[in-house]
N, C-alpha and C. Protein backbone atom coordinates (compact mmCIF):
# COMPACT_ATOMS: atom_id res chain seq x y z
N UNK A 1 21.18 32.85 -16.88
CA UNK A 1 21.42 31.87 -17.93
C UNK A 1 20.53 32.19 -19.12
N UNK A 2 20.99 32.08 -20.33
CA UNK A 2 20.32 32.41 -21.46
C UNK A 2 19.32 31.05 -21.82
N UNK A 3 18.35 31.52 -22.46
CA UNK A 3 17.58 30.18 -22.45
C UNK A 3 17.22 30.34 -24.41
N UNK A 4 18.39 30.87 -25.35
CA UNK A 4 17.86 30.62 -26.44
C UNK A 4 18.79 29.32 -26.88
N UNK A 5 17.97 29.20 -27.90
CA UNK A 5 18.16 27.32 -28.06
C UNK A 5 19.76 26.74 -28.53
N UNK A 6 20.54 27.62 -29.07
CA UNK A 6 21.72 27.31 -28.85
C UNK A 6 22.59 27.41 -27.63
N UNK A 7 21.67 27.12 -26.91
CA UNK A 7 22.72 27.44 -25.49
C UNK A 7 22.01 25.97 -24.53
N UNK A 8 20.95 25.78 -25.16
CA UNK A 8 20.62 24.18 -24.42
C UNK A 8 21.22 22.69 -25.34
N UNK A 9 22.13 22.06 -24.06
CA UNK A 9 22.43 20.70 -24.40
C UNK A 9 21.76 19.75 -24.22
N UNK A 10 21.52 18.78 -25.30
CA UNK A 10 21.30 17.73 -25.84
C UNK A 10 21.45 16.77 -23.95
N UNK A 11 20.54 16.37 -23.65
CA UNK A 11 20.84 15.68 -22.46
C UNK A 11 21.48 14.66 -22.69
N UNK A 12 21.64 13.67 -23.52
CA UNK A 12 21.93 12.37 -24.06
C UNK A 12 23.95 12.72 -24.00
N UNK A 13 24.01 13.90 -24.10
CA UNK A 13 25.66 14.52 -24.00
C UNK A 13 26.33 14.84 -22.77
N UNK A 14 25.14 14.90 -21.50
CA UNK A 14 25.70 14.98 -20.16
C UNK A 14 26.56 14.18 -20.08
N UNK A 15 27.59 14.01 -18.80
CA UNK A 15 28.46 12.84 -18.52
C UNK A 15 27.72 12.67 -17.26
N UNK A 16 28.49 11.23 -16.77
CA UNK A 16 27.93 10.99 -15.65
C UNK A 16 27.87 12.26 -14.55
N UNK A 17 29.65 12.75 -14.50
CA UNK A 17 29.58 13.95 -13.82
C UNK A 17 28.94 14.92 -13.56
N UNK A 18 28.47 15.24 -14.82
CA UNK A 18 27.37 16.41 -14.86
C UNK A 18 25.93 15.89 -14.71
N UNK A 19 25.54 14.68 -14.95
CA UNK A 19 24.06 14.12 -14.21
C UNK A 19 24.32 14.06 -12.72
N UNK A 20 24.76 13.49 -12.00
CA UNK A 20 25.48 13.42 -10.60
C UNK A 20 25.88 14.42 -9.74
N UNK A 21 26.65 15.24 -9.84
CA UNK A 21 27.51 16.01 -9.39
C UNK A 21 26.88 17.85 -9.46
N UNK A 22 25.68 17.61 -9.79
CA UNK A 22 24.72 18.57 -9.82
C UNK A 22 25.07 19.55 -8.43
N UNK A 23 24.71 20.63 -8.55
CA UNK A 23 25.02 21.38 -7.10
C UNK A 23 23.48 21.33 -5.93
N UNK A 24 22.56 20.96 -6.65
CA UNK A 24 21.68 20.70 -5.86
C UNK A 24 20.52 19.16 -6.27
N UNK A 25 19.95 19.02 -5.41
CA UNK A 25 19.17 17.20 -5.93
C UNK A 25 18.41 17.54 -6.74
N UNK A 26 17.57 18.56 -6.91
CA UNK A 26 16.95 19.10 -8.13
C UNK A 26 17.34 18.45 -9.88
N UNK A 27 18.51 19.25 -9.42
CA UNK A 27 19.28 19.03 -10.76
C UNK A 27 19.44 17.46 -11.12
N UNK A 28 19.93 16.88 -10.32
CA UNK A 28 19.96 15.50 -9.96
C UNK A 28 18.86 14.93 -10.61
N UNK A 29 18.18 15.07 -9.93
CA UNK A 29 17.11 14.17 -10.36
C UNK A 29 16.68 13.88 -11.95
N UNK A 30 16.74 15.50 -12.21
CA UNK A 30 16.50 15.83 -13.25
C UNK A 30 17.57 15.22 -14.36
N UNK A 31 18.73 15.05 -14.41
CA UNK A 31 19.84 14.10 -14.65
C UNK A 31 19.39 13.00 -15.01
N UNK A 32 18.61 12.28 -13.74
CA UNK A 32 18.42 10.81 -13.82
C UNK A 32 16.83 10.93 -14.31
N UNK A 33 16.07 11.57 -14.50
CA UNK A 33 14.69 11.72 -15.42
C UNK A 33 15.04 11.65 -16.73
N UNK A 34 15.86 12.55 -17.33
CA UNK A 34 16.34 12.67 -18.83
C UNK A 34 17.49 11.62 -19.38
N UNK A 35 17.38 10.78 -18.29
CA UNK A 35 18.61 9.20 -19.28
C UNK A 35 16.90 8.39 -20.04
N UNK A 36 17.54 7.95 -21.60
CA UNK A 36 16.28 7.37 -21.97
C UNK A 36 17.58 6.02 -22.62
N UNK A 37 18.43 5.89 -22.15
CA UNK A 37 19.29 4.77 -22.60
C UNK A 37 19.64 3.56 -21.90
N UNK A 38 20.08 2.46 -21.81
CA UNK A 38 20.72 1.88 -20.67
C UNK A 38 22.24 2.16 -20.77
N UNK A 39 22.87 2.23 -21.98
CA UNK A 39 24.15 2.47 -21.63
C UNK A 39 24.60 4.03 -20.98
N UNK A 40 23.83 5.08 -21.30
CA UNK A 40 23.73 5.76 -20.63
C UNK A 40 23.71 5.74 -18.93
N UNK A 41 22.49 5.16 -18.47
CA UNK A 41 22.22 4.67 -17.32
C UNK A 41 23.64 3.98 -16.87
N UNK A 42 23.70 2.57 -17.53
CA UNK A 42 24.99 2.13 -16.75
C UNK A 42 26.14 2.77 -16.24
N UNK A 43 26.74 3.74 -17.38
CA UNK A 43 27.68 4.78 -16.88
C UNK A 43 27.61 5.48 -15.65
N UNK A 44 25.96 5.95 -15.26
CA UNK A 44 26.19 6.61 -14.20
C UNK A 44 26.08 6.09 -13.10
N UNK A 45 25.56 4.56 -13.35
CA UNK A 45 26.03 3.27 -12.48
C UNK A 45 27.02 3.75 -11.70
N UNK A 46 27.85 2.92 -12.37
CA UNK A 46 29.47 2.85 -12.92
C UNK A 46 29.97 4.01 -11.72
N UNK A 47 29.70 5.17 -12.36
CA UNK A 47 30.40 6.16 -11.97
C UNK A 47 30.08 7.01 -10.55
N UNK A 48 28.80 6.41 -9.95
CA UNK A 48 28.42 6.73 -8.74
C UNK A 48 29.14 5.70 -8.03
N UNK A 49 28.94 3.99 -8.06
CA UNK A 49 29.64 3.56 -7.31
C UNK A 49 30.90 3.73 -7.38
N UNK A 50 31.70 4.31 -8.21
CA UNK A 50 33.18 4.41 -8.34
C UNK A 50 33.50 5.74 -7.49
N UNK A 51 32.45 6.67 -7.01
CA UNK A 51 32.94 8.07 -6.75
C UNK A 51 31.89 8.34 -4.83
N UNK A 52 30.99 8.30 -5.02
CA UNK A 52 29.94 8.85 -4.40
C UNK A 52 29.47 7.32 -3.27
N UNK A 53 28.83 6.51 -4.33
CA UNK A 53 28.02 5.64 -3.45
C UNK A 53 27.08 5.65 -2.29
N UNK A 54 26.05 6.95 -3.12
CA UNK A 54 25.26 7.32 -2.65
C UNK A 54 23.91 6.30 -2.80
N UNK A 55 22.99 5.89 -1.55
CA UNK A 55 22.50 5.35 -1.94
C UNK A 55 21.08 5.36 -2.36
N UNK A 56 20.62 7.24 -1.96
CA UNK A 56 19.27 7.02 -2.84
C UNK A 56 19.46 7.82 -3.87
N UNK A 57 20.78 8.04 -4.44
CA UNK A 57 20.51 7.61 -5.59
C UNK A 57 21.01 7.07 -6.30
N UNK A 58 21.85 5.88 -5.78
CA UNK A 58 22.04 4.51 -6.50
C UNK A 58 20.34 4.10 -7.00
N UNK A 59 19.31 4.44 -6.07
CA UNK A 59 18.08 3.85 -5.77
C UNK A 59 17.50 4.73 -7.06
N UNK A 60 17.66 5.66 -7.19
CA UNK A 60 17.05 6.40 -8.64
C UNK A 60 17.32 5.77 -9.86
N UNK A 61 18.60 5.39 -9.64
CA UNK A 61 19.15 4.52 -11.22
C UNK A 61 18.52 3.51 -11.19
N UNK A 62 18.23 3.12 -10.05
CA UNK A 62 17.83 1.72 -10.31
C UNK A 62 16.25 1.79 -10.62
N UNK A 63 15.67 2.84 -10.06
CA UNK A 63 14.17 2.94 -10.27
C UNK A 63 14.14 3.37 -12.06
N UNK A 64 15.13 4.26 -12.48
CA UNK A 64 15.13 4.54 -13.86
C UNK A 64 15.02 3.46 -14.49
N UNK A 65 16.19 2.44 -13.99
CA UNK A 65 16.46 1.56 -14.89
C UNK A 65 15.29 0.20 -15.08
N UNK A 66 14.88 0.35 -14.20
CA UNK A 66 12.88 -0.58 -14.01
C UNK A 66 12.09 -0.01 -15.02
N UNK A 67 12.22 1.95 -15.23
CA UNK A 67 11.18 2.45 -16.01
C UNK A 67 11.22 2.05 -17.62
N UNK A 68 13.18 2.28 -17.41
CA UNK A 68 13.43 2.05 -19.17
C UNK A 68 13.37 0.57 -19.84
N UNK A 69 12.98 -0.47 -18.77
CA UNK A 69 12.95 -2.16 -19.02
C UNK A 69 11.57 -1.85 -19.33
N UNK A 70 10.56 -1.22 -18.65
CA UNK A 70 8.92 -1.35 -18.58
C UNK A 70 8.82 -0.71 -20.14
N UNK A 71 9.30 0.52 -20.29
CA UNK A 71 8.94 1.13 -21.98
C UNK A 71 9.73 -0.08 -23.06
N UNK A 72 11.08 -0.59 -22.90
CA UNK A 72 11.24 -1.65 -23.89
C UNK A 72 10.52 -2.40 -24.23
N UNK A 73 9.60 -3.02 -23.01
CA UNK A 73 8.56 -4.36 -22.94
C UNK A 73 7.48 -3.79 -23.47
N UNK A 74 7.35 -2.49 -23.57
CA UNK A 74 5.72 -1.82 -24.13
C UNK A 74 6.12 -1.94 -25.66
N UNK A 75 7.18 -1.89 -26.03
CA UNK A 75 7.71 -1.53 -27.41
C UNK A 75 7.37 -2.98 -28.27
């Protein structure tokens, strides 16, 4: 994989699919580290319970979604 800077996407442009559907949990995770939105977040809500309904990492979104309430409240 090339690593010059036109070849890296904007994380905020993933879809749920591509945060999720990662080929390994690595990636995954990493998916659910780089959401800094809630509507973001909700989507991949959304789109895990609609597909997967996995539940640790339903449990990641939800731990994300604690982190990104805690930085609003710092704001």
């Amino acid at each position: 994989m090339n690593d010059t800077p036109e070849h890296f996407q904007d994380s905020s442009e993933l879809s749920p699919a591509q945060r999720l559907e990662a080929p390994n949990t690595r990636l995954i995770d990493a998916g659910i580290t780089t959401i800094n939105d809630m509507d973001t977040l909700r989507a991949c809500i959304a789109y895990e319970n609609q597909h997967q309904q996995r539940v640790p990492i339903l449990r990641q979104l939800e731990k994300r979604a604690n982190e990104l309430r805690s930085q609003d409240d710092d704001d």
